[in-house]
Protein backbone atom coordinates (compact mmCIF):
# COMPACT_ATOMS: atom_id res chain seq x y z
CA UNK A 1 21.06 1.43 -59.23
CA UNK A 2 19.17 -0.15 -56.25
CA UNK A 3 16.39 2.37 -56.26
CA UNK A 4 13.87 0.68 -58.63
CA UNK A 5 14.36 -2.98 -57.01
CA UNK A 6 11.61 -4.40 -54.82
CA UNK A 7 12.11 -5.02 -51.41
CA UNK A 8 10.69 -8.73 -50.87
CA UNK A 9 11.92 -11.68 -48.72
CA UNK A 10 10.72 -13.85 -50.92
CA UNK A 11 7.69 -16.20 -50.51
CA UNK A 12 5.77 -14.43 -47.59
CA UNK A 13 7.22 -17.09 -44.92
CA UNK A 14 7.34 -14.04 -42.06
CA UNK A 15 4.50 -12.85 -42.79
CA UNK A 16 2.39 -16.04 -42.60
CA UNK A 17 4.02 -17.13 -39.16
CA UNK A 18 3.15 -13.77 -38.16
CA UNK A 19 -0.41 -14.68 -38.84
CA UNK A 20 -0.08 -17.94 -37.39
CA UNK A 21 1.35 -17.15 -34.25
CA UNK A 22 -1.37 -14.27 -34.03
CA UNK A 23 -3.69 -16.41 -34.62
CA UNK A 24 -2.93 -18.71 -31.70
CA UNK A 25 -2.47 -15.93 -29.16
CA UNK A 26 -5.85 -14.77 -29.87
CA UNK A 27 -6.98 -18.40 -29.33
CA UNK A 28 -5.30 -18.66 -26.14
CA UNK A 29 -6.17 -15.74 -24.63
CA UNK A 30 -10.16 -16.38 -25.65
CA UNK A 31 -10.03 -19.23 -23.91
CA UNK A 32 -8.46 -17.54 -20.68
CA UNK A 33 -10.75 -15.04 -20.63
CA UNK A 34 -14.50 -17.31 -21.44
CA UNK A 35 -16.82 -16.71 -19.57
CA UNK A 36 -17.15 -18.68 -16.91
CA UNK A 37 -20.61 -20.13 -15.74
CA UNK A 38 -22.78 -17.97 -13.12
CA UNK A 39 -22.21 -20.31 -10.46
CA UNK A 40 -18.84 -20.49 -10.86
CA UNK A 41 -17.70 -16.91 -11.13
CA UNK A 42 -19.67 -16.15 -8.04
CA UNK A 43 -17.98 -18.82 -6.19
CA UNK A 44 -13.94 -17.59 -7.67
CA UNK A 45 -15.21 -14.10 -6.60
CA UNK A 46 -16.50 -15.12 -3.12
CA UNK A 47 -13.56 -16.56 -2.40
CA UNK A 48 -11.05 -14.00 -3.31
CA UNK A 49 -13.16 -11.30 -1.66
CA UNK A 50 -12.98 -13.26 1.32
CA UNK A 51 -9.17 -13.70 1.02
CA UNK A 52 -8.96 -9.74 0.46
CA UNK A 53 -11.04 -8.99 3.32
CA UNK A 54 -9.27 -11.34 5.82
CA UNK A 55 -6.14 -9.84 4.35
CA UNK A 56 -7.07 -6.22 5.24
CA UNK A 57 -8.63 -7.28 8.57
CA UNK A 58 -4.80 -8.56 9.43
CA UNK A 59 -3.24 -5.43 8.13
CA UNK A 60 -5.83 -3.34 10.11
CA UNK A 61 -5.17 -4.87 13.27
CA UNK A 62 -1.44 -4.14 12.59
CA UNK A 63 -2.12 -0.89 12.48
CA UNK A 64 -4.03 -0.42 15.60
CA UNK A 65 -1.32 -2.82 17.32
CA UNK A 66 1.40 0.41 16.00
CA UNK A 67 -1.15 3.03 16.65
CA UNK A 68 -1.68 1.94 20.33
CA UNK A 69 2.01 0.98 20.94
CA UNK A 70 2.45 4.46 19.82
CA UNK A 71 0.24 6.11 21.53
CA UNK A 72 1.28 4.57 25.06
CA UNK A 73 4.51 5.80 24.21
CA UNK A 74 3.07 9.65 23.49
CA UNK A 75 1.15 9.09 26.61
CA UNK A 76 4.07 8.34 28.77
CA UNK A 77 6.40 10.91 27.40
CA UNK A 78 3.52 13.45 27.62
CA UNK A 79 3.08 12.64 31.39
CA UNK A 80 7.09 13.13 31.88
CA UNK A 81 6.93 16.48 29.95
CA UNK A 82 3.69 17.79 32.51
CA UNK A 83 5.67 16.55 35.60
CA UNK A 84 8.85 18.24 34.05
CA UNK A 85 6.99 21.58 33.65
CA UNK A 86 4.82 21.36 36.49
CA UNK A 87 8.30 20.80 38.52
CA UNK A 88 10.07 24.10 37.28
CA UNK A 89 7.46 26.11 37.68
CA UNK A 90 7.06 25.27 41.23
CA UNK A 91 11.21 26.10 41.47
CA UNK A 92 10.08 29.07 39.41
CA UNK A 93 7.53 30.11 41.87
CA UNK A 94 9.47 29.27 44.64
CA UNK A 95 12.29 31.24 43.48
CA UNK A 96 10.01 34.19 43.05
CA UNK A 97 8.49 33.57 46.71
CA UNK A 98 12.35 33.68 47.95
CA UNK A 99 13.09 36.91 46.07
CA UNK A 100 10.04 38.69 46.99
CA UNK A 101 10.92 37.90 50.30
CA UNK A 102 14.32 38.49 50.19
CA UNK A 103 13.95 42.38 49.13
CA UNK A 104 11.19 43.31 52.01
């Protein structure tokens, strides 16, 4: 019964906004996207490469802030580890001098 009936809305009212607002979208985004004189684009680039690279000169010197914060730390525990060991082997070696001695 509703097999053979045509599936229409009507007068095509969707289907020309569709185009419409299409249509308009594509206008906007051409004009976003123009070209923009030489002069111009090498100025907006200049800039934001300048931006970028004072931005990664900042998070570069973060990093060696960290790295040498950390690294005075390493140093510092290292030293306390080398005294540490150096100081039981001595008791170890002492020990061993007192044994040897003790048996003769």
């Amino acid at each position: 019964m509703y097999e053979n009936e045509p599936t229409t809305n009507g007068s095509g009212y969707g289907f020309a906004m569709g185009m419409l607002v299409g249509a308009l979208a594509g206008a906007g985004l051409a004009l976003l996207f123009a070209p923009k004189p030489g002069a111009q684009l090498r100025g907006e680039l200049s800039e934001r490469m300048g931006t970028w690279r004072d931005t990664a000169a900042k998070k570069a010197r973060e990093v060696a802030d960290r790295a040498g914060s950390q690294l005075s730390d390493l140093s510092a525990t290292a030293g306390r580890v080398k005294n540490a060991v150096s100081s039981t082997a001595r008791d170890v070696a002492d020990a061993a001098t007192d044994a040897s001695r003790s048996r003769m």
